[in-house]
PDB file of N, CA and C in Angstrom:
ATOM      1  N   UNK A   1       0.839  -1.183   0.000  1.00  0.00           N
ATOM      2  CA  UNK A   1       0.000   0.000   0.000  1.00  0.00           C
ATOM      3  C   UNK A   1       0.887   1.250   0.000  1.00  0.00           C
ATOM      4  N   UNK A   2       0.230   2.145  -0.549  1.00  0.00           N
ATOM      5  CA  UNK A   2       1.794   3.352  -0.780  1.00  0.00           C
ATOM      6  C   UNK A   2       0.814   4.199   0.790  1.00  0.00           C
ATOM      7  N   UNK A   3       2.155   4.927   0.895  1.00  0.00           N
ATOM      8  CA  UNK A   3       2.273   6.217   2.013  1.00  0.00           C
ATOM      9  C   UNK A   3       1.702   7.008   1.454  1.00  0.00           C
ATOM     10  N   UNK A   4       0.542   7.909   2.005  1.00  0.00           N
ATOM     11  CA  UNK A   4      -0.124   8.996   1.522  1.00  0.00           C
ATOM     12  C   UNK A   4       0.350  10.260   1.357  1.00  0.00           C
ATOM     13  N   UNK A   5       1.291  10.700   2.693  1.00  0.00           N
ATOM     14  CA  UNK A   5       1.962  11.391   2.258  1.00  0.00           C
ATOM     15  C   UNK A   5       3.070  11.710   1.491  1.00  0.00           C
ATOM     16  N   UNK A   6       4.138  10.585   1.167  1.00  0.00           N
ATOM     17  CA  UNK A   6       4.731  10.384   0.019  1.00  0.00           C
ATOM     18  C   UNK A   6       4.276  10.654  -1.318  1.00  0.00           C
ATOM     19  N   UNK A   7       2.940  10.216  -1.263  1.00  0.00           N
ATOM     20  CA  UNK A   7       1.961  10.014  -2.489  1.00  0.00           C
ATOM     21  C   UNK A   7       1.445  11.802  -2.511  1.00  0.00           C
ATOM     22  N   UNK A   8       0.967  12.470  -1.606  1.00  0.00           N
ATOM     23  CA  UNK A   8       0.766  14.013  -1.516  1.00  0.00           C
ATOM     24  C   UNK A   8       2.013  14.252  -2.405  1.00  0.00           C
ATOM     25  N   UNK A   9       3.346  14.521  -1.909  1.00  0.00           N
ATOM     26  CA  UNK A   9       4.065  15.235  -2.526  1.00  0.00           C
ATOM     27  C   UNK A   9       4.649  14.933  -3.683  1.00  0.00           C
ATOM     28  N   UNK A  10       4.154  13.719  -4.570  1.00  0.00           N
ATOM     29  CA  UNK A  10       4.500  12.956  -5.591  1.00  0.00           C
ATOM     30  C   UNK A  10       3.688  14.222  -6.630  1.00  0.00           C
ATOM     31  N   UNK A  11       2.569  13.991  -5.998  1.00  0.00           N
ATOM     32  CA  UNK A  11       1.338  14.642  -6.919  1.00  0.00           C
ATOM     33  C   UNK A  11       1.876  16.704  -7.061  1.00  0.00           C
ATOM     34  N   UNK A  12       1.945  16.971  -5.758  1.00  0.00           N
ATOM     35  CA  UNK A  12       2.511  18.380  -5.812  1.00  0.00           C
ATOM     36  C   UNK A  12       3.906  18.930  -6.464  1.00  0.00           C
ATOM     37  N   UNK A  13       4.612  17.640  -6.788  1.00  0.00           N
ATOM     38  CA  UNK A  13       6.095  17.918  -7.570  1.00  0.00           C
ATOM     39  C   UNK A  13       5.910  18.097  -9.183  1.00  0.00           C
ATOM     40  N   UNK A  14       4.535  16.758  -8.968  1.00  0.00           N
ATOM     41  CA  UNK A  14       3.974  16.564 -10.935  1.00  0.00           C
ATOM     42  C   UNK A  14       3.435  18.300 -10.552  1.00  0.00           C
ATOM     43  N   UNK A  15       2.637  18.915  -9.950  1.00  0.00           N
ATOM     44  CA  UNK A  15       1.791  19.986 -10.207  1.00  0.00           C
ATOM     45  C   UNK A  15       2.776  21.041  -9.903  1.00  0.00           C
ATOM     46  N   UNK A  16       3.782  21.027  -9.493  1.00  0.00           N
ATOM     47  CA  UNK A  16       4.460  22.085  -9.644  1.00  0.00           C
ATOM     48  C   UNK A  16       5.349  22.385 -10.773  1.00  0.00           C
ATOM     49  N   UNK A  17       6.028  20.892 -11.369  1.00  0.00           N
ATOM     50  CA  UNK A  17       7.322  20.826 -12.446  1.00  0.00           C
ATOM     51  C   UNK A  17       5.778  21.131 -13.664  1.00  0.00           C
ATOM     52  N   UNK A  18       4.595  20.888 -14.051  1.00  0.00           N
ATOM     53  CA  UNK A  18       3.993  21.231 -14.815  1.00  0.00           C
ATOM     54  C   UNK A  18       3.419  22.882 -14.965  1.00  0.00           C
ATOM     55  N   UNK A  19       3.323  23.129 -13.746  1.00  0.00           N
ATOM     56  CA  UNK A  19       3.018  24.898 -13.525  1.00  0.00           C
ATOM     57  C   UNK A  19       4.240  26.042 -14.040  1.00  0.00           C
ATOM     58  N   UNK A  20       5.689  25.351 -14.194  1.00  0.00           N
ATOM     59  CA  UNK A  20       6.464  25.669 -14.021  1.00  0.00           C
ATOM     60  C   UNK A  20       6.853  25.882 -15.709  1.00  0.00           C
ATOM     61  N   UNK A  21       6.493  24.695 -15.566  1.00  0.00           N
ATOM     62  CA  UNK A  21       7.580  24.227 -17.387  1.00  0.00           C
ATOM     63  C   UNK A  21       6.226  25.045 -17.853  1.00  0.00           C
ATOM     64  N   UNK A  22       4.924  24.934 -18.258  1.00  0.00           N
ATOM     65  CA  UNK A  22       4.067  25.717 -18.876  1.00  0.00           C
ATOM     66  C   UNK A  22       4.417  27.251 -18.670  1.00  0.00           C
ATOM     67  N   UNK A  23       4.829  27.427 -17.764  1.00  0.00           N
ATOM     68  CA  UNK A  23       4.972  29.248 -17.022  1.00  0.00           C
ATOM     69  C   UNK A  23       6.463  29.980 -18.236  1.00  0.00           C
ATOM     70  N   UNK A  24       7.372  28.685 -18.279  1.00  0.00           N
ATOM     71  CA  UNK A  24       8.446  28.611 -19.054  1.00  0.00           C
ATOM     72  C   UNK A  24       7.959  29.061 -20.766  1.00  0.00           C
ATOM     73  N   UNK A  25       7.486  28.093 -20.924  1.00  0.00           N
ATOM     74  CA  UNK A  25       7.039  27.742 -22.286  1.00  0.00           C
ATOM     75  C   UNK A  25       5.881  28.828 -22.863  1.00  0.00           C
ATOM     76  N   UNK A  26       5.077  29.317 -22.115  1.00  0.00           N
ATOM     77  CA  UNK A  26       4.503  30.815 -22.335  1.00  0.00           C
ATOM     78  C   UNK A  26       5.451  31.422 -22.776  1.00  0.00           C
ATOM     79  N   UNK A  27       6.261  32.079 -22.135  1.00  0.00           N
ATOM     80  CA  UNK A  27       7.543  33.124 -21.949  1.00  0.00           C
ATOM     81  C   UNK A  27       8.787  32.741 -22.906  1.00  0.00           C
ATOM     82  N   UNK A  28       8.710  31.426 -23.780  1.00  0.00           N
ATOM     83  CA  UNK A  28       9.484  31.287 -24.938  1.00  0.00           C
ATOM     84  C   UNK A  28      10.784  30.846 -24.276  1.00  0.00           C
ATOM     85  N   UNK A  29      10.618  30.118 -22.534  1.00  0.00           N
ATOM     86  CA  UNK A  29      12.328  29.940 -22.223  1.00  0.00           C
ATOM     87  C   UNK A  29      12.625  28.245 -22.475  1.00  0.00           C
ATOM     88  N   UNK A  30      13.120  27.847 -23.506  1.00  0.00           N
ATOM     89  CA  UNK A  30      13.036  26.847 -24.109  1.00  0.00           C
ATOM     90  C   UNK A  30      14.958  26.204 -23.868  1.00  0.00           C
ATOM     91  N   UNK A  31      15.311  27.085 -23.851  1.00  0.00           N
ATOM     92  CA  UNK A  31      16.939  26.398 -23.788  1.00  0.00           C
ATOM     93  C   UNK A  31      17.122  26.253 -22.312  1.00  0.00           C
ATOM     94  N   UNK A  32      17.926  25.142 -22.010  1.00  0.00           N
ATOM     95  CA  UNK A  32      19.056  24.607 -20.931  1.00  0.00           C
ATOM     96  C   UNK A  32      19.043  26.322 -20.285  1.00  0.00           C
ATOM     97  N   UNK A  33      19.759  26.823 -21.039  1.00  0.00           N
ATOM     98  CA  UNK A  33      20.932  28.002 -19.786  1.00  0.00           C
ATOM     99  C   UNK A  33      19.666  28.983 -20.032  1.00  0.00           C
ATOM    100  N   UNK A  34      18.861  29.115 -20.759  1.00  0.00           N
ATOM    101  CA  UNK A  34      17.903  30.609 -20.117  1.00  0.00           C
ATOM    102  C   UNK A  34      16.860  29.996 -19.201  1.00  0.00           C
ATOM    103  N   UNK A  35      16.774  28.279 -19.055  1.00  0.00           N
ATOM    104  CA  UNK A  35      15.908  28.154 -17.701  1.00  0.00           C
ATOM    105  C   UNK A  35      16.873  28.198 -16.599  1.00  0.00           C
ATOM    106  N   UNK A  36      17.722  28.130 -16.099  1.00  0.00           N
ATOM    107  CA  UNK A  36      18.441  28.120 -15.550  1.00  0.00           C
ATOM    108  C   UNK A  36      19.119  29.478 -15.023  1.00  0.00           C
ATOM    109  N   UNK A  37      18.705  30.356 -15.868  1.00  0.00           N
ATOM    110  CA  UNK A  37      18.997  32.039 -15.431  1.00  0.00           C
ATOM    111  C   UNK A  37      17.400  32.219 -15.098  1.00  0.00           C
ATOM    112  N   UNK A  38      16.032  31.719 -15.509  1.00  0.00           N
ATOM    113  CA  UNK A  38      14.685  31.988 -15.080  1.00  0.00           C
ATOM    114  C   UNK A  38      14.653  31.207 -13.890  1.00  0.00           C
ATOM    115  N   UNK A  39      15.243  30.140 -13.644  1.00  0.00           N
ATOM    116  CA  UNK A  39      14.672  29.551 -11.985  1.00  0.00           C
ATOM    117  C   UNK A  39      16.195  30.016 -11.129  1.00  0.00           C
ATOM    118  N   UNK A  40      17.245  30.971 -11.414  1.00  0.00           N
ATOM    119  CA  UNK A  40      18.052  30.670 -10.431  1.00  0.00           C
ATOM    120  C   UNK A  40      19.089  29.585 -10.291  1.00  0.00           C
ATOM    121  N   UNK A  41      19.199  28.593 -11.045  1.00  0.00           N
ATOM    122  CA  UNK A  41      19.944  27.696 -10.705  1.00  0.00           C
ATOM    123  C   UNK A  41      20.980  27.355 -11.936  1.00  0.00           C
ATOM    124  N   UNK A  42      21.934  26.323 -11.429  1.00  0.00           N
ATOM    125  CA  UNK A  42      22.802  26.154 -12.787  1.00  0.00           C
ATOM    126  C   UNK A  42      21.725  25.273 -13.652  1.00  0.00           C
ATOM    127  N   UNK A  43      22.468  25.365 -15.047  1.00  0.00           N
ATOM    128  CA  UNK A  43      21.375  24.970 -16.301  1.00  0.00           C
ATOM    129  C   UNK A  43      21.023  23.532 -16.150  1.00  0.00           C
ATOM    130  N   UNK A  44      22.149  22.803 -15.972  1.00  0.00           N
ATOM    131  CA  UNK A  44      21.774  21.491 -15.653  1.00  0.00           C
ATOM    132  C   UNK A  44      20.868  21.295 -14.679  1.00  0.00           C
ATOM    133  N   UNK A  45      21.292  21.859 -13.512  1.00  0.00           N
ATOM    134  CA  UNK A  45      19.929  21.635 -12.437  1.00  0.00           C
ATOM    135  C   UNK A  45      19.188  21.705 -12.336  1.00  0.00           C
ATOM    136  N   UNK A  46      18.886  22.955 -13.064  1.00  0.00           N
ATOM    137  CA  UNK A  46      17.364  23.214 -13.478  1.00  0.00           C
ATOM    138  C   UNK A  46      16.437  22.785 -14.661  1.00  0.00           C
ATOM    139  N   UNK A  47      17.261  22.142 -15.836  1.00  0.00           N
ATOM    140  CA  UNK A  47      16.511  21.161 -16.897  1.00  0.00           C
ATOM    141  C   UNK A  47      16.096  19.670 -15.945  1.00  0.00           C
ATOM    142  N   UNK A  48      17.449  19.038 -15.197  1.00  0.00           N
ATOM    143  CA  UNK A  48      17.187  17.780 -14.228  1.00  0.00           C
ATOM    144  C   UNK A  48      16.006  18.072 -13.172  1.00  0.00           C
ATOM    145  N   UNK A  49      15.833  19.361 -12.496  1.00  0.00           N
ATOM    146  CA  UNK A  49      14.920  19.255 -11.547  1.00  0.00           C
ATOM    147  C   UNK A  49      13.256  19.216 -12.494  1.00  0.00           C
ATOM    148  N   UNK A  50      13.461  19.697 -13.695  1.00  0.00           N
ATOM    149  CA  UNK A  50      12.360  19.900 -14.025  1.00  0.00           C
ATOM    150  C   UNK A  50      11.419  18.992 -15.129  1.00  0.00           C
ATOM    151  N   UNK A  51      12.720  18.321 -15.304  1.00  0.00           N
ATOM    152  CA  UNK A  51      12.594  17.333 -16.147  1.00  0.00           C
ATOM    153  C   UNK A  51      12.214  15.503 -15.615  1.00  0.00           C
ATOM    154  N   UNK A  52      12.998  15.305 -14.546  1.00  0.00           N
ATOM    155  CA  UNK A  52      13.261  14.200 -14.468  1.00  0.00           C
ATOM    156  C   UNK A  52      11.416  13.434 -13.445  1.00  0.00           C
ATOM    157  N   UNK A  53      11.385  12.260 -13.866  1.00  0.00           N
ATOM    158  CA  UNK A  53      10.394  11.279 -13.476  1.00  0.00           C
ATOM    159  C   UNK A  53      10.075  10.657 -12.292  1.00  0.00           C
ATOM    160  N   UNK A  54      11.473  10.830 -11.715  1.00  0.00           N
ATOM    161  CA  UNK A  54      11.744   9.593 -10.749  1.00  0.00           C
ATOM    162  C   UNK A  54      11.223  10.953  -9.357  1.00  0.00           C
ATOM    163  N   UNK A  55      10.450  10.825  -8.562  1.00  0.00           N
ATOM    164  CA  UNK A  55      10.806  11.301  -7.677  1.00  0.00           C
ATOM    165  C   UNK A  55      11.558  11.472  -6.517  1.00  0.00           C
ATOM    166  N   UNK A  56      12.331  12.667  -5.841  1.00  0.00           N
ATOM    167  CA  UNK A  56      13.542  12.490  -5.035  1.00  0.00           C
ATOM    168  C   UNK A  56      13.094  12.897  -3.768  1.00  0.00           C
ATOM    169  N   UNK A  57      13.549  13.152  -2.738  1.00  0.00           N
ATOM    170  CA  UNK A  57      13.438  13.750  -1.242  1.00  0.00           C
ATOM    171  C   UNK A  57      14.217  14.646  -1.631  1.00  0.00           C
ATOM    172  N   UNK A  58      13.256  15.967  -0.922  1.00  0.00           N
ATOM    173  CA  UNK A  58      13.838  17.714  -1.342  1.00  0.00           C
ATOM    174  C   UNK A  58      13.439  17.978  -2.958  1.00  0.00           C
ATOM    175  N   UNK A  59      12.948  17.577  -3.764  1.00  0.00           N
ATOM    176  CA  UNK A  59      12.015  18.067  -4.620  1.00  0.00           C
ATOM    177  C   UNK A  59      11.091  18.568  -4.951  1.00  0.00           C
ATOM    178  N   UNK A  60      10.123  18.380  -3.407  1.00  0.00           N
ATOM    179  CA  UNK A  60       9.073  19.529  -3.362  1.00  0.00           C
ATOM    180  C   UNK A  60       9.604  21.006  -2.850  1.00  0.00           C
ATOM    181  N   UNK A  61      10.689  21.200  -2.264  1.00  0.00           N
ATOM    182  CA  UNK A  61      10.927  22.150  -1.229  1.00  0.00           C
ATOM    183  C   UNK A  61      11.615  23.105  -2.678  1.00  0.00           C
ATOM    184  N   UNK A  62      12.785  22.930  -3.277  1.00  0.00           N
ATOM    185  CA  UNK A  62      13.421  23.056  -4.871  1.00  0.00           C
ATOM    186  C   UNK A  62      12.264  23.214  -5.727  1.00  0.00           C
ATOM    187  N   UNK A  63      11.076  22.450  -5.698  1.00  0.00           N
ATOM    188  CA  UNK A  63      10.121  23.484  -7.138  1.00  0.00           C
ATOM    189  C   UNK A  63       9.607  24.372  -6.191  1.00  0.00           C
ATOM    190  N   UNK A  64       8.980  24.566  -5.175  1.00  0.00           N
ATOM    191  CA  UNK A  64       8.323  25.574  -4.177  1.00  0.00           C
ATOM    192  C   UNK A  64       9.393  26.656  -4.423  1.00  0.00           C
ATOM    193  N   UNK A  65      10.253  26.629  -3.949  1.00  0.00           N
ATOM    194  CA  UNK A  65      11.439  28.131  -4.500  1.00  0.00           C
ATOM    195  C   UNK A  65      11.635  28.332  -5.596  1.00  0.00           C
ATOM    196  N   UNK A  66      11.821  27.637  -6.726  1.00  0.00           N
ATOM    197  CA  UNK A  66      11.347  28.123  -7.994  1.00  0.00           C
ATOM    198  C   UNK A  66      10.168  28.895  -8.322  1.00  0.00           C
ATOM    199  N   UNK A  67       9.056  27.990  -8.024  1.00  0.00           N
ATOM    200  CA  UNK A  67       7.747  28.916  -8.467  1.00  0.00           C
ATOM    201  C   UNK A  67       7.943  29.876  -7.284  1.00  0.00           C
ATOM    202  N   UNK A  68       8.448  30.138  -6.204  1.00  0.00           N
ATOM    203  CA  UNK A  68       8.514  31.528  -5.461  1.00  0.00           C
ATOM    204  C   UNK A  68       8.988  32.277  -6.266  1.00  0.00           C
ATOM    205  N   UNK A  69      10.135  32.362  -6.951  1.00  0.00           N
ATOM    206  CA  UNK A  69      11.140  33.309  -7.778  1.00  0.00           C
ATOM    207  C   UNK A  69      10.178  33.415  -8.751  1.00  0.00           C
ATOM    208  N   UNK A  70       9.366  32.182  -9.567  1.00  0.00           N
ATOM    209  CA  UNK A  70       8.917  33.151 -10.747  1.00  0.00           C
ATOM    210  C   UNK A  70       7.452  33.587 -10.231  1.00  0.00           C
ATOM    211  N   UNK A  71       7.217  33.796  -8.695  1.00  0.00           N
ATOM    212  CA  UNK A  71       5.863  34.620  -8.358  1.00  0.00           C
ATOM    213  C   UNK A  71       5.013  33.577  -9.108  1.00  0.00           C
ATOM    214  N   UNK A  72       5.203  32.277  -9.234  1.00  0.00           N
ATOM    215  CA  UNK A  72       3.770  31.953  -9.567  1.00  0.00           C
ATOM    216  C   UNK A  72       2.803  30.821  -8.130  1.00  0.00           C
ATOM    217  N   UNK A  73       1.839  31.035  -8.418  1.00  0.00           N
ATOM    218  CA  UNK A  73       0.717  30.416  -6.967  1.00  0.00           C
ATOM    219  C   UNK A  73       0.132  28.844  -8.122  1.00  0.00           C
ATOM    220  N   UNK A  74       0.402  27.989  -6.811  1.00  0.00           N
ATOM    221  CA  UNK A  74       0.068  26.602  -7.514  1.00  0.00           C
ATOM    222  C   UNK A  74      -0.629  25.734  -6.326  1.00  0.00           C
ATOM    223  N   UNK A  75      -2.019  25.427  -6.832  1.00  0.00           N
ATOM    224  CA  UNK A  75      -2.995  24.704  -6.200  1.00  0.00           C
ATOM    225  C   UNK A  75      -3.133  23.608  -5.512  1.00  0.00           C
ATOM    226  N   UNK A  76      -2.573  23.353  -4.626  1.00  0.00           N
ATOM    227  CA  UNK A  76      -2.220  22.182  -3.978  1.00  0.00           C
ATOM    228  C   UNK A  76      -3.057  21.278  -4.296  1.00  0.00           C
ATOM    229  N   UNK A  77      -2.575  19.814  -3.994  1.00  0.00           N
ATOM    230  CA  UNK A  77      -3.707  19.026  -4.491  1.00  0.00           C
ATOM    231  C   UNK A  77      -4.652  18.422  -3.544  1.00  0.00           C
ATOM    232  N   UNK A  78      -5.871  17.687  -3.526  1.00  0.00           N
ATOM    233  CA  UNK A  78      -6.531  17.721  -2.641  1.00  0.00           C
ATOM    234  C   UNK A  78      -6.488  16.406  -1.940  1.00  0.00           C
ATOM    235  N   UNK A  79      -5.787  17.090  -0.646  1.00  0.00           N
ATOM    236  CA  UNK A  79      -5.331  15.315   0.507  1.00  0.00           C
ATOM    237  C   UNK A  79      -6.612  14.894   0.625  1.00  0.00           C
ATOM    238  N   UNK A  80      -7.790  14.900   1.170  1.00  0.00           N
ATOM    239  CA  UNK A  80      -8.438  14.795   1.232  1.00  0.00           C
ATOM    240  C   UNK A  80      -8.898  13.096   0.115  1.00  0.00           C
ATOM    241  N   UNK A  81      -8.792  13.343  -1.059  1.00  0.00           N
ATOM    242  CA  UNK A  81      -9.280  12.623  -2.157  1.00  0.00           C
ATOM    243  C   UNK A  81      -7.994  11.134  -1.607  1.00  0.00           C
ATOM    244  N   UNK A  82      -6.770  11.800  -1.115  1.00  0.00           N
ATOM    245  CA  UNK A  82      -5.381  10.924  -0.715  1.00  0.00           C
ATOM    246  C   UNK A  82      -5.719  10.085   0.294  1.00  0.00           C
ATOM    247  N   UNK A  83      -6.566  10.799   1.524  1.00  0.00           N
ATOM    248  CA  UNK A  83      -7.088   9.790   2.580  1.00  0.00           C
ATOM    249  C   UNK A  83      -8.324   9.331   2.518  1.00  0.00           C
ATOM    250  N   UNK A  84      -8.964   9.110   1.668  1.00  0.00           N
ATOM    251  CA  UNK A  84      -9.681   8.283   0.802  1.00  0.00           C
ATOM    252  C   UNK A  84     -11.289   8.655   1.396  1.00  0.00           C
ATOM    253  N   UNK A  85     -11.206  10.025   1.915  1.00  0.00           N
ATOM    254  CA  UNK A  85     -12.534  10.214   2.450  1.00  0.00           C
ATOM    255  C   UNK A  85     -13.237  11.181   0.959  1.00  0.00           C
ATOM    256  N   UNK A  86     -12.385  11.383   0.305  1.00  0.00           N
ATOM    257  CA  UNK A  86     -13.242  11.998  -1.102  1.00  0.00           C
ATOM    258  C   UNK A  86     -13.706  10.909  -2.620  1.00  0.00           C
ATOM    259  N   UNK A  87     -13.840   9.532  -1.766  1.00  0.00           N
ATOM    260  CA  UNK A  87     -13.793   8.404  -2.549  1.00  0.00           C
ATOM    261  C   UNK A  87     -16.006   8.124  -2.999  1.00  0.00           C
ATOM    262  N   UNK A  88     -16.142   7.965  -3.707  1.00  0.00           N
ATOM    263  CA  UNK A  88     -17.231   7.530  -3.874  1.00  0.00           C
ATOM    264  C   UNK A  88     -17.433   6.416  -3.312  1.00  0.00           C
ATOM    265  N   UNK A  89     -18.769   5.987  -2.707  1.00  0.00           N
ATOM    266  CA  UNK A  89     -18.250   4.408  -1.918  1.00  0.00           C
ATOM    267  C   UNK A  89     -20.038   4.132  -2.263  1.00  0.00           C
TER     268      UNK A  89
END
C-alpha cells in the first residue's frame, strides 16, 4: 500500500514541475541556460529538476522556490481525495 503522504508530494512535484515548465514555455524559455537564469539555478539543475520522473526527497521544497522566484501560486492538491474520504463508496 503506498504512504499517503509520500503520495501528496509525488502529486505536488507533478503539479508544480507542470506549472512551471508551462509558465516557461509561455515566456518562450526553451533552452538549458535561459531556464536556468529563469529559476536561479545552474542549467543542468534546473533542466534535471524539471525534467526528471523519478521522484527524489527535497524536490518539493526546490520546485516551491522556484515557483517563489517566478511569483507563480500553484494549487495544492486535494489530501483529502489521498485519505480516501473523497472516494465515492
Amino acid at each position: 500500500m503506498c504512504d499517503p503522504t509520500r503520495q501528496a508530494e509525488r502529486l505536488l512535484a507533478i503539479r508544480l514541475r507542470y506549472t512551471i515548465n508551462t509558465h516557461l514555455e509561455d515566456r518562450a524559455v526553451t533552452t538549458p541556460a535561459a531556464i536556468g537564469v529563469a529559476v536561479g539555478l545552474p542549467a543542468a539543475e534546473a533542466v534535471g529538476l524539471l525534467t526528471r520522473r523519478q521522484w527524489r526527497a527535497g524536490d518539493v521544497a526546490a520546485l516551491q522556490a522556484v515557483a517563489g522566484r517566478l511569483r507563480l501560486e500553484v494549487v495544492l492538491p486535494d489530501t483529502e481525495l489521498l485519505r480516501g474520504k473523497g472516494r465515492a463508496q
